[in-house]
PDB file of N, CA and C in Angstrom:
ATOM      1  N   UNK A   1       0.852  -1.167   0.000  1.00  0.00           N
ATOM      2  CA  UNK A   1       0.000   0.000   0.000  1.00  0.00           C
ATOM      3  C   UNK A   1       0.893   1.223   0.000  1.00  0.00           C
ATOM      4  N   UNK A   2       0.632   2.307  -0.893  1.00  0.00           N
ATOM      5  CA  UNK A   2       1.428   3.650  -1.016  1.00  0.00           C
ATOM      6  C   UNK A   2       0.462   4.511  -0.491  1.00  0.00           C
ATOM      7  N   UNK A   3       1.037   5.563   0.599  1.00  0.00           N
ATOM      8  CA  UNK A   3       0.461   6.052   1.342  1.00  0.00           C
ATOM      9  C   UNK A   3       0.412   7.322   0.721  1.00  0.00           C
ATOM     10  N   UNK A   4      -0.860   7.950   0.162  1.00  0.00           N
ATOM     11  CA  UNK A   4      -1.430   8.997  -0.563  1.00  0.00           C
ATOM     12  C   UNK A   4      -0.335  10.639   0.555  1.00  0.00           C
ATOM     13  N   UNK A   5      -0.041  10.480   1.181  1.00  0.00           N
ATOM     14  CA  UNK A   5       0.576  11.467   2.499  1.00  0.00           C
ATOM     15  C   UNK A   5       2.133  11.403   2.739  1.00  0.00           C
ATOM     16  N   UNK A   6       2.856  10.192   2.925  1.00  0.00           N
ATOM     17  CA  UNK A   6       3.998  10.930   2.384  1.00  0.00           C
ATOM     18  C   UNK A   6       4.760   9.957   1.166  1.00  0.00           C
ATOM     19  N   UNK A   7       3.640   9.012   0.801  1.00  0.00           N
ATOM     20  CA  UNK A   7       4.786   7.803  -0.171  1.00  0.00           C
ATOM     21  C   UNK A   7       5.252   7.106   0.553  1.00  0.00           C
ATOM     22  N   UNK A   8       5.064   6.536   1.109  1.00  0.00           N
ATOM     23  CA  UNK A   8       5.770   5.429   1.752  1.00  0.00           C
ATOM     24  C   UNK A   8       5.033   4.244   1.632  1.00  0.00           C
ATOM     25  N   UNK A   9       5.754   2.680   1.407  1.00  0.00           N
ATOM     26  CA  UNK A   9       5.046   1.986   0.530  1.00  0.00           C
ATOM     27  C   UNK A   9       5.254   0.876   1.893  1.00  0.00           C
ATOM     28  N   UNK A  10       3.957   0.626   2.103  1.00  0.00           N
ATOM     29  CA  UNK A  10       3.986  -0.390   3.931  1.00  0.00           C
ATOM     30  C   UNK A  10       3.386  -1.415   3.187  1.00  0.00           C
ATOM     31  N   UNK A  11       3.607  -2.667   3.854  1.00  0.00           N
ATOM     32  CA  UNK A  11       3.068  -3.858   3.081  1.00  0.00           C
ATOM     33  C   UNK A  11       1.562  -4.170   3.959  1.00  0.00           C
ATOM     34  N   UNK A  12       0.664  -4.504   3.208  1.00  0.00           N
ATOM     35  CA  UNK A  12      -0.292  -5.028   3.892  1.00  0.00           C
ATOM     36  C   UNK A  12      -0.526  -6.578   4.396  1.00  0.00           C
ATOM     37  N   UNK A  13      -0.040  -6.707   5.959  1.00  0.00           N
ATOM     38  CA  UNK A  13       0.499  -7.471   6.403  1.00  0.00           C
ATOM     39  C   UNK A  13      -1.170  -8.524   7.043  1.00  0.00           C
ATOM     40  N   UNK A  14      -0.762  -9.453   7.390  1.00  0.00           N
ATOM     41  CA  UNK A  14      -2.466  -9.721   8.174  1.00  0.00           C
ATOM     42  C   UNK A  14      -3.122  -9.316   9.085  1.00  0.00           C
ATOM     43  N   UNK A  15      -1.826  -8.379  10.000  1.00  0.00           N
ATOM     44  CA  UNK A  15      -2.849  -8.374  10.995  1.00  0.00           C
ATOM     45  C   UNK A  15      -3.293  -6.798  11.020  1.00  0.00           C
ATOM     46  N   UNK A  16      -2.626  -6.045   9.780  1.00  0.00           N
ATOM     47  CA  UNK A  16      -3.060  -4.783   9.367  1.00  0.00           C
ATOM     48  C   UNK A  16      -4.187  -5.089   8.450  1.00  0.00           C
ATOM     49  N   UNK A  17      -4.454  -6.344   7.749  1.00  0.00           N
ATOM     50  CA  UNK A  17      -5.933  -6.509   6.952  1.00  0.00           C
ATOM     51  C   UNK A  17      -6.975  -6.908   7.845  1.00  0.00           C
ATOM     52  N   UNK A  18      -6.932  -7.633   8.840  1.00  0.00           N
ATOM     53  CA  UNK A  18      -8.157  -7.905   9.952  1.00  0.00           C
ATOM     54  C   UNK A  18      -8.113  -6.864  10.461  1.00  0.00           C
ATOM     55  N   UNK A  19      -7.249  -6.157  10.934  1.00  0.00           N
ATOM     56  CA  UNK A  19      -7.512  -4.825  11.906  1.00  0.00           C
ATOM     57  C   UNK A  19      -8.302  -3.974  11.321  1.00  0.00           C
ATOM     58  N   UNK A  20      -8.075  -3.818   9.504  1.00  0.00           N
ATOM     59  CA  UNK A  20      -8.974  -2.860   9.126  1.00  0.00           C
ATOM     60  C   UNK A  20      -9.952  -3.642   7.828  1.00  0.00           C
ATOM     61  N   UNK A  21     -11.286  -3.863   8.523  1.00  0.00           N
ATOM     62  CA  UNK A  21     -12.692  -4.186   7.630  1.00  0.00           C
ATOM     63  C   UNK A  21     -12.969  -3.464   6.332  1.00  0.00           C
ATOM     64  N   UNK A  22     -12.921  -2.510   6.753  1.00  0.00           N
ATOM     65  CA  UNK A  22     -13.665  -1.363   5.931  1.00  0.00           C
ATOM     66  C   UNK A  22     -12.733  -0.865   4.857  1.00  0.00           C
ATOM     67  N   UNK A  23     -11.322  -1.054   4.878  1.00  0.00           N
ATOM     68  CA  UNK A  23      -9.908  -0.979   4.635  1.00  0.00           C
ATOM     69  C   UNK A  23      -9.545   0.763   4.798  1.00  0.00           C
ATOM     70  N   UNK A  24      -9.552   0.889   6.044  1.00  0.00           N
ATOM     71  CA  UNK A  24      -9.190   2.037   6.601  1.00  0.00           C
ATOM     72  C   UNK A  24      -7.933   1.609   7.141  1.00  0.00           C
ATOM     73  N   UNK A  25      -6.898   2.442   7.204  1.00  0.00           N
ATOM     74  CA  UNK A  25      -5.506   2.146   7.947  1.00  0.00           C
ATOM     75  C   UNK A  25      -4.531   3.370   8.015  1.00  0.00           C
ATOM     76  N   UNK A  26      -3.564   3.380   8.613  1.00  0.00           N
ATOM     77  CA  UNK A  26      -2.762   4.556   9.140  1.00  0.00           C
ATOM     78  C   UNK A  26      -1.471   3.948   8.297  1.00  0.00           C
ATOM     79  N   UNK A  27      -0.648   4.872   8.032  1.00  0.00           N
ATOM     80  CA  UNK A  27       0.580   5.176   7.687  1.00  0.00           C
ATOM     81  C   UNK A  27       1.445   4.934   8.731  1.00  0.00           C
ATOM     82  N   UNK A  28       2.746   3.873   9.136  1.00  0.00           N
ATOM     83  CA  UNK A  28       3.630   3.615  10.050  1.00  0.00           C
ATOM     84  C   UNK A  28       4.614   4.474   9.572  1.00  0.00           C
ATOM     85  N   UNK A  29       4.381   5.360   9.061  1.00  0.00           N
ATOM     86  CA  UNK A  29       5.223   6.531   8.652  1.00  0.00           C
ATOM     87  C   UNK A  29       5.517   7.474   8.839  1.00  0.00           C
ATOM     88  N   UNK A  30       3.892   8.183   8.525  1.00  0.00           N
ATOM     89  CA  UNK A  30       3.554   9.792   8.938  1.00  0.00           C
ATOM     90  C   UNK A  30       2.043   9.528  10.386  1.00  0.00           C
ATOM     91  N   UNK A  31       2.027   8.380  10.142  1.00  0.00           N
ATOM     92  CA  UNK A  31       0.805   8.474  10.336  1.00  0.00           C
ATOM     93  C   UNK A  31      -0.800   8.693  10.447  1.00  0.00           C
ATOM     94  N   UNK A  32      -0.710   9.570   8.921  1.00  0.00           N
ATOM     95  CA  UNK A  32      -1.676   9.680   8.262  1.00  0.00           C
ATOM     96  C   UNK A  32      -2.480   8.496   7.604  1.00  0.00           C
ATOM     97  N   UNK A  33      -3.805   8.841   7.661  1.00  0.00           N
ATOM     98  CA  UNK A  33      -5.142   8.025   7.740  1.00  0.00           C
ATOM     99  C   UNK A  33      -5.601   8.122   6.292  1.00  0.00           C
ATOM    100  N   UNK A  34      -5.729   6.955   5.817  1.00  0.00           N
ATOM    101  CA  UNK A  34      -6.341   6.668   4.442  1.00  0.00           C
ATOM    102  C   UNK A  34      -7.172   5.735   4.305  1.00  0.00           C
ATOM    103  N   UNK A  35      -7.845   5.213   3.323  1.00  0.00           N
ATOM    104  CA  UNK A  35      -8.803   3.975   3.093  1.00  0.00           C
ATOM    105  C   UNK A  35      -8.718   3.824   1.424  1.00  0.00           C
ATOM    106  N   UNK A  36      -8.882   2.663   1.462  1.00  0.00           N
ATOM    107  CA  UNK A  36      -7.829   1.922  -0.388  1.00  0.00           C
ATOM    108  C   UNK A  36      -9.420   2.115  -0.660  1.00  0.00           C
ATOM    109  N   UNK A  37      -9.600   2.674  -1.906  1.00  0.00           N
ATOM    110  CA  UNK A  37     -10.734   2.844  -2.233  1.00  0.00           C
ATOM    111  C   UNK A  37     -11.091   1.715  -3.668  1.00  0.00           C
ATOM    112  N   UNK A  38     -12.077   1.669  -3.944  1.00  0.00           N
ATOM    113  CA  UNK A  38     -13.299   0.609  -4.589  1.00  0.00           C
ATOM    114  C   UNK A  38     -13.271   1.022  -5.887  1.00  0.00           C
ATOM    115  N   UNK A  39     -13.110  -0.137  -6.856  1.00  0.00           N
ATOM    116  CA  UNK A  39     -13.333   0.434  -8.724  1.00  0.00           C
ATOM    117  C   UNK A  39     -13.881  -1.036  -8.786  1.00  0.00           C
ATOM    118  N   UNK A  40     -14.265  -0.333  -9.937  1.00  0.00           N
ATOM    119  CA  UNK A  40     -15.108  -1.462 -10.897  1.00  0.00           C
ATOM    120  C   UNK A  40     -14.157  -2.732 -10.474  1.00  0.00           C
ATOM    121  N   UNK A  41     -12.434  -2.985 -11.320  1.00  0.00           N
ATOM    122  CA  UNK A  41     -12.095  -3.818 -11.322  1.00  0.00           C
ATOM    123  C   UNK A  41     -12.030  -4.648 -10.576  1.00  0.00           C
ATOM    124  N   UNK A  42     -11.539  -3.544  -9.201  1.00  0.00           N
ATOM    125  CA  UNK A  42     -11.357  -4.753  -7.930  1.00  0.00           C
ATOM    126  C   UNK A  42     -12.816  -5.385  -7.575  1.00  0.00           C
ATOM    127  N   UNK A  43     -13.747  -4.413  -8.032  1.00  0.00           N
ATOM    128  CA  UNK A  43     -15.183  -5.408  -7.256  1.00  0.00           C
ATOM    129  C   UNK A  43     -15.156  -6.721  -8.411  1.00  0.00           C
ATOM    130  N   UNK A  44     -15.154  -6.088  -9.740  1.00  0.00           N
ATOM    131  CA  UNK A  44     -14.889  -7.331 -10.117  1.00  0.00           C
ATOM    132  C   UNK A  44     -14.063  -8.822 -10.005  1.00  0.00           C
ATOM    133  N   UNK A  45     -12.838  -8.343  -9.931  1.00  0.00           N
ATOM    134  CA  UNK A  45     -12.014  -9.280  -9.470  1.00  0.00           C
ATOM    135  C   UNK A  45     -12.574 -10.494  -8.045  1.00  0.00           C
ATOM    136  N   UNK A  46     -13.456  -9.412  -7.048  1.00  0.00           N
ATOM    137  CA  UNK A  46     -13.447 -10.118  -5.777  1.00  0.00           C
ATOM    138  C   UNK A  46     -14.918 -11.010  -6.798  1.00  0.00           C
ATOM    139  N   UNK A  47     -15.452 -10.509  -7.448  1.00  0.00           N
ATOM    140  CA  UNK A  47     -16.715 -11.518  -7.922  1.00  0.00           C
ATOM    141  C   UNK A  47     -16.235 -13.018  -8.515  1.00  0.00           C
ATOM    142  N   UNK A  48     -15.461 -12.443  -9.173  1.00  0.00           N
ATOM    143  CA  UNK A  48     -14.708 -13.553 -10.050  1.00  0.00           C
ATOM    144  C   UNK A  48     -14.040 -14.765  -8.808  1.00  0.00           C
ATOM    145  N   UNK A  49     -13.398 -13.843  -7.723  1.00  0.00           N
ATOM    146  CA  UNK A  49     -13.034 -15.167  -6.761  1.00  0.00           C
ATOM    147  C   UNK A  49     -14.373 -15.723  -6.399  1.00  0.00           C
ATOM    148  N   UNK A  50     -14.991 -15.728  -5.867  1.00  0.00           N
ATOM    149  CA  UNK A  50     -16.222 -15.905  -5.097  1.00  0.00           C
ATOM    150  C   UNK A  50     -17.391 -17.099  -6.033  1.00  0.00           C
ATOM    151  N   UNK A  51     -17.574 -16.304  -7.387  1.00  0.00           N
ATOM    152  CA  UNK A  51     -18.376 -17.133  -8.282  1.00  0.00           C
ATOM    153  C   UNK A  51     -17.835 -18.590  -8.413  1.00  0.00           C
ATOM    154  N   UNK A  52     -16.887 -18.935  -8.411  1.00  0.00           N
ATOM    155  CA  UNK A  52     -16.485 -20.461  -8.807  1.00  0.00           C
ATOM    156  C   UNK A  52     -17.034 -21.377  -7.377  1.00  0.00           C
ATOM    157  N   UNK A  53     -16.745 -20.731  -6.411  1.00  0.00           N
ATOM    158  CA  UNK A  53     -16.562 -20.989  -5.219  1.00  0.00           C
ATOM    159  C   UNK A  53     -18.356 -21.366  -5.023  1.00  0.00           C
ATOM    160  N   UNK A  54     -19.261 -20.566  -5.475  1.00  0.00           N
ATOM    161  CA  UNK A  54     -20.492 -20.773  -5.062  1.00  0.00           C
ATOM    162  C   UNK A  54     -21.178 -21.857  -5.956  1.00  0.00           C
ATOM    163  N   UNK A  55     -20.564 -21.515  -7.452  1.00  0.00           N
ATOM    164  CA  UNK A  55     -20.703 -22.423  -8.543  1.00  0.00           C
ATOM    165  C   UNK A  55     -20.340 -23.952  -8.130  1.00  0.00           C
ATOM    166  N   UNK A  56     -19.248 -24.417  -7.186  1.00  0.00           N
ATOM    167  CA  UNK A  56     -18.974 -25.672  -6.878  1.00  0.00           C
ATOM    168  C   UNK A  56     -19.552 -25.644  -5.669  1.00  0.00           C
ATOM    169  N   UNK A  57     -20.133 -24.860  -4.828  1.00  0.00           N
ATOM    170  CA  UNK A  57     -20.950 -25.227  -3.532  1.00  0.00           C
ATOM    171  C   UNK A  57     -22.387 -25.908  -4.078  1.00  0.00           C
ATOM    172  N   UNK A  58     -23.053 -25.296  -5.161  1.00  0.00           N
ATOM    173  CA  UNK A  58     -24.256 -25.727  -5.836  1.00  0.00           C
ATOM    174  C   UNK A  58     -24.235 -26.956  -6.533  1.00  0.00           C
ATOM    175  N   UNK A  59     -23.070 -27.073  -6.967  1.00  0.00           N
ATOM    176  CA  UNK A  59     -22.971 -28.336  -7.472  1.00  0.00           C
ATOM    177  C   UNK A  59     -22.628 -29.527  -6.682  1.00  0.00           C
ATOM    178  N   UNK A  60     -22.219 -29.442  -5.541  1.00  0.00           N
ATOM    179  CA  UNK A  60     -22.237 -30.302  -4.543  1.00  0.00           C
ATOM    180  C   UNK A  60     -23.783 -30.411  -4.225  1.00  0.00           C
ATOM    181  N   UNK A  61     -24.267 -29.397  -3.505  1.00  0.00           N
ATOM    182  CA  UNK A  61     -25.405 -29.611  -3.146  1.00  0.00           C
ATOM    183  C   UNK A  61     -26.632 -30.352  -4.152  1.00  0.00           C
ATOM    184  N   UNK A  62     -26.329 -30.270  -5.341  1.00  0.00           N
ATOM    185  CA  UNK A  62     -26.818 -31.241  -6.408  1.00  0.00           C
ATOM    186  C   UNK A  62     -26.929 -32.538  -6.044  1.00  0.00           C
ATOM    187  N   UNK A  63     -25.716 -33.293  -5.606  1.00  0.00           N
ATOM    188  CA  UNK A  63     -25.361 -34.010  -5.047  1.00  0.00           C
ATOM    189  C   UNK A  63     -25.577 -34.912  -3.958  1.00  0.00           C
ATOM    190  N   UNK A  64     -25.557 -34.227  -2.664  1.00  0.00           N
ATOM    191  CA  UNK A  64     -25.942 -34.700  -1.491  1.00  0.00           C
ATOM    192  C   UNK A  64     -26.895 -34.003  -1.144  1.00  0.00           C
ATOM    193  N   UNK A  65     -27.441 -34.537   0.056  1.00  0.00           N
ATOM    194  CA  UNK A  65     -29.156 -33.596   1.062  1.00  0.00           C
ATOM    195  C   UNK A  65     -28.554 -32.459   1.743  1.00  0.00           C
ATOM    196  N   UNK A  66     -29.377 -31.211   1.806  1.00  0.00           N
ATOM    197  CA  UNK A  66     -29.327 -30.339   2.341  1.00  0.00           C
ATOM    198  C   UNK A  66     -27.574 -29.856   2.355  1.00  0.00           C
ATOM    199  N   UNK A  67     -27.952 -28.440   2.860  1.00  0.00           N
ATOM    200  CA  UNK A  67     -26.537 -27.637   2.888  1.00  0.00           C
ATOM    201  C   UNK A  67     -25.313 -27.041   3.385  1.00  0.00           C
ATOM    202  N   UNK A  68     -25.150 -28.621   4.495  1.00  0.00           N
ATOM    203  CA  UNK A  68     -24.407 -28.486   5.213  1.00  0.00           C
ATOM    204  C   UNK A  68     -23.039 -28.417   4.426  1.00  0.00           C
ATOM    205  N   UNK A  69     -22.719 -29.583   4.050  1.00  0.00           N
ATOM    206  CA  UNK A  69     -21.249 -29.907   3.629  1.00  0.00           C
ATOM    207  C   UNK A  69     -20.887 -28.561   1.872  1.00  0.00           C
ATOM    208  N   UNK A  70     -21.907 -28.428   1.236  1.00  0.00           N
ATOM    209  CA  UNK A  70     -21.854 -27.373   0.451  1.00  0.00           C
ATOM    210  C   UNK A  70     -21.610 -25.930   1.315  1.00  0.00           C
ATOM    211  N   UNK A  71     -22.574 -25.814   2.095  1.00  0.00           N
ATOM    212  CA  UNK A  71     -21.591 -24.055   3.595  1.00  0.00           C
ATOM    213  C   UNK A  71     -20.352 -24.468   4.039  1.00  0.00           C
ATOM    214  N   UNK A  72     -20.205 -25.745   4.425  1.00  0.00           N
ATOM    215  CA  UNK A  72     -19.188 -25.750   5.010  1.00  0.00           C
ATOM    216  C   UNK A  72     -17.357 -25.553   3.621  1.00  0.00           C
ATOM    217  N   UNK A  73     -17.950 -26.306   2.618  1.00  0.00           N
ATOM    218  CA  UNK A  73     -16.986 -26.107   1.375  1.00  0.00           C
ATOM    219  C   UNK A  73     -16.624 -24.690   1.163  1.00  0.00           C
ATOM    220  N   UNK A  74     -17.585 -23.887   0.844  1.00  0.00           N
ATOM    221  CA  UNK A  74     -17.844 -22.588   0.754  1.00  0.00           C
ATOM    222  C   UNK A  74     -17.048 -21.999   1.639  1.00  0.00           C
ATOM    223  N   UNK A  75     -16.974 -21.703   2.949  1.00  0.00           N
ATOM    224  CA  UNK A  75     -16.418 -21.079   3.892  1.00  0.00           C
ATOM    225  C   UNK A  75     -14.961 -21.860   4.124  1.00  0.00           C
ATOM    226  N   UNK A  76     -14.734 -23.229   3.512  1.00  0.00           N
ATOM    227  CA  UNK A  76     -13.019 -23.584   3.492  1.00  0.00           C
ATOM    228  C   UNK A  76     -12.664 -22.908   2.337  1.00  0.00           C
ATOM    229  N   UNK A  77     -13.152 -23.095   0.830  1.00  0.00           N
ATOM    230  CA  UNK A  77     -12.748 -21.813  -0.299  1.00  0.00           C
ATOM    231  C   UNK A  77     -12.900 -20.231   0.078  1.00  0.00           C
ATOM    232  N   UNK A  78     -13.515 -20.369   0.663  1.00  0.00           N
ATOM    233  CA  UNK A  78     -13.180 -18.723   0.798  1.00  0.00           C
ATOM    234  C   UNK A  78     -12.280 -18.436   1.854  1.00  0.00           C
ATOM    235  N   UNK A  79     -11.687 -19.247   3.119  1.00  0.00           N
ATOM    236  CA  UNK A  79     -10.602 -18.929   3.849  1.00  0.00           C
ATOM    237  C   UNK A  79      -9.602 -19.644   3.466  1.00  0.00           C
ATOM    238  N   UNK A  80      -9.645 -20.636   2.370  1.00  0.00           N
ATOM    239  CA  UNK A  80      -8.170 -20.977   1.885  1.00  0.00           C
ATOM    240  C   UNK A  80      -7.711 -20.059   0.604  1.00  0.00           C
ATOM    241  N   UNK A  81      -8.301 -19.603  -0.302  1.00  0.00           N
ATOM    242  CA  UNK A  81      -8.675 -19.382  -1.444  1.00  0.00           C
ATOM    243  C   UNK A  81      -8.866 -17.669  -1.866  1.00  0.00           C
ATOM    244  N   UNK A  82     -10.283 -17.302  -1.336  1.00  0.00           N
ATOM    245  CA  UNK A  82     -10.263 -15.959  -1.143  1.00  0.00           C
ATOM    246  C   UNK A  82      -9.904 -14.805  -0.424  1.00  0.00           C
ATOM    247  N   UNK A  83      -9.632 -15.478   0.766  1.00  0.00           N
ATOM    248  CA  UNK A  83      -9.313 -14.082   1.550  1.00  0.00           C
ATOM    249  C   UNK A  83      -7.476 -13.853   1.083  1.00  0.00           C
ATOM    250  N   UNK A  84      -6.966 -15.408   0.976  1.00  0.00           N
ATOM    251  CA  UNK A  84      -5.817 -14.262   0.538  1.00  0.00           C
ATOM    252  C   UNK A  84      -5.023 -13.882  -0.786  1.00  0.00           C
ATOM    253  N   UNK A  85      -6.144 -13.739  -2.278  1.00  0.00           N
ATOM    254  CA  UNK A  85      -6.114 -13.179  -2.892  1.00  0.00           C
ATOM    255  C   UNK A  85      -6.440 -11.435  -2.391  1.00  0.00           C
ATOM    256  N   UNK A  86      -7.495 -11.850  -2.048  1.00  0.00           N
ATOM    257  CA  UNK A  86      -8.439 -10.516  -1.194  1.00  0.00           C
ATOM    258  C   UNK A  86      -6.881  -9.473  -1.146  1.00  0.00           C
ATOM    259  N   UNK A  87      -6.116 -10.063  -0.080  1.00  0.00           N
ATOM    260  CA  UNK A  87      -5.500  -9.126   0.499  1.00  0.00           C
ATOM    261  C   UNK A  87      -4.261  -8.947  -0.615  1.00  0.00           C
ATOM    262  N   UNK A  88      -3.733  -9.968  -1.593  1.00  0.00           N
ATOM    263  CA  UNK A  88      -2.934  -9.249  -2.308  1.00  0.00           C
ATOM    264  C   UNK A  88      -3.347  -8.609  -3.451  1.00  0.00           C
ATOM    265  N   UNK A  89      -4.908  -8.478  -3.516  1.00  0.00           N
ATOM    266  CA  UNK A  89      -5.785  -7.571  -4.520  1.00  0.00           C
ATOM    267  C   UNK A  89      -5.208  -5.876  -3.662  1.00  0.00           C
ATOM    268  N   UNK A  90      -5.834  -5.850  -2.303  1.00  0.00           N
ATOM    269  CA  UNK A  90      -5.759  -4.943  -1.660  1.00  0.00           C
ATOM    270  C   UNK A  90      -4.552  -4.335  -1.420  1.00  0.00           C
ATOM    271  N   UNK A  91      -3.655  -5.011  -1.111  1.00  0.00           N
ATOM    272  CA  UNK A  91      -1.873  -4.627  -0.828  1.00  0.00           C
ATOM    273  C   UNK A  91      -1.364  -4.041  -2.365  1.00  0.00           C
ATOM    274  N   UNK A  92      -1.887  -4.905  -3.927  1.00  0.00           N
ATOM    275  CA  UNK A  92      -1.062  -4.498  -4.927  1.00  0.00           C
ATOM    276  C   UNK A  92      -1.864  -3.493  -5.608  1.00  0.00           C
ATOM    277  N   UNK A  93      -3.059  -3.711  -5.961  1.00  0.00           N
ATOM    278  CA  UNK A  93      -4.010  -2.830  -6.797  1.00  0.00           C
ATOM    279  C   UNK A  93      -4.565  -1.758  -6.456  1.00  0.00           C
ATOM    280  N   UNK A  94      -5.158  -2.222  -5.107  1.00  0.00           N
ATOM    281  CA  UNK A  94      -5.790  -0.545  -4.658  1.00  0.00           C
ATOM    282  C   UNK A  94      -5.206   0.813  -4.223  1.00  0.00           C
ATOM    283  N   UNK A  95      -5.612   1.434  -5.211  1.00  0.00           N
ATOM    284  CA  UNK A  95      -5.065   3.008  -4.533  1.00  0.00           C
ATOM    285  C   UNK A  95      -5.614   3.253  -3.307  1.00  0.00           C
ATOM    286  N   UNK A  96      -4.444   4.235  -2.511  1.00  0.00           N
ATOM    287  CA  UNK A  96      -5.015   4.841  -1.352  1.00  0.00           C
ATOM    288  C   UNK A  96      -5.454   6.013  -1.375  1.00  0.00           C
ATOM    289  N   UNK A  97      -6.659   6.868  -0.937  1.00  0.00           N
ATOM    290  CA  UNK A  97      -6.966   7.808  -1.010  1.00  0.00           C
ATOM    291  C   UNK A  97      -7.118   8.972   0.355  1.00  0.00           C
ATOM    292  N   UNK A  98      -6.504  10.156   0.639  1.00  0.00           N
ATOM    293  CA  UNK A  98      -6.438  10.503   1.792  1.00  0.00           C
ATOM    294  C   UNK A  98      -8.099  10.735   2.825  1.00  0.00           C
ATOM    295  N   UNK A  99      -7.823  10.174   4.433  1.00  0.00           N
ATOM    296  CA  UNK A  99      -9.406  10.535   4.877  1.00  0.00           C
ATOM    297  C   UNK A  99      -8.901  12.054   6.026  1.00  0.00           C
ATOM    298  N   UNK A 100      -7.614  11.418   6.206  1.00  0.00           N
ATOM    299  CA  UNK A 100      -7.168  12.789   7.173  1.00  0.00           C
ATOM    300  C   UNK A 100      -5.997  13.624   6.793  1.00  0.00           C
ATOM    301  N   UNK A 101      -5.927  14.776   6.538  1.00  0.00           N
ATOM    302  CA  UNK A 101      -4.478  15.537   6.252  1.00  0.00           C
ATOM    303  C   UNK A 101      -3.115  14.932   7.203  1.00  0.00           C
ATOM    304  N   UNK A 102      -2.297  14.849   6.744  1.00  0.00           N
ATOM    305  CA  UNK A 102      -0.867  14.170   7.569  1.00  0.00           C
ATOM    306  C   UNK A 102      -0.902  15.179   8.729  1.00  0.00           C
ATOM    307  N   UNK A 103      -0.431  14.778   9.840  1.00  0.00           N
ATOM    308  CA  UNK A 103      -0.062  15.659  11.032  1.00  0.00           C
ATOM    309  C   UNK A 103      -1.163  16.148  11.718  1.00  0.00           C
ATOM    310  N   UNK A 104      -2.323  15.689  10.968  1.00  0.00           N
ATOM    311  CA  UNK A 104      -3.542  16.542  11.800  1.00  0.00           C
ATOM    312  C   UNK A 104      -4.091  14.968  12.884  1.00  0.00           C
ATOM    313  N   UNK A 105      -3.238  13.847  12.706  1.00  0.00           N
ATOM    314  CA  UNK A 105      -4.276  12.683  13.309  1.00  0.00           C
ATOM    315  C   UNK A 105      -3.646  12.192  14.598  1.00  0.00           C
TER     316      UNK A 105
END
């Protein structure tokens, strides 16, 4: 992540991606406050992970009764699978955009 405040390029590490949901985060730099903001691509991109993932949950459930072992598939692809594309979507692609002026936080 390049920090819109003074350039400084911090890696988005894990426990700086759980800490921030919303992808709000501070600069270990200046300390200025930013949030990686949202485009078409990246929403796309996160669809594209996700669709296969639901596409083979349904097709299980084709398969066997009810939707246990299809949720449960689902939620191992998306914590083996998606979340950490997720975060090197977020660490390489997303721009940061400023929420607080440097020095004012």
């Amino acid at each position: 992540m390049l920090c819109p405040h003074c350039n400084h390029d911090a890696d988005l590490t894990w426990k700086r991606y759980w800490s921030a949901p919303l992808g709000r985060h501070q600069c270990p730099e200046c300390l200025g406050q930013f949030q990686l903001e949202y485009s078409i691509g990246q929403i796309a991109s996160r669809l594209g992970i996700a669709l296969p993932g639901a596409l083979l949950a349904i097709m299980i459930h084709t398969r066997t009764e009810g939707w246990l072992i299809p949720g449960v598939f689902y939620v191992a692809y998306s914590c083996l699978i998606g979340l950490p594309l997720d975060r090197v979507i977020d660490n390489r692609w997303r721009k940061a955009m400023p929420l607080v002026p440097s020095g004012t936080a």
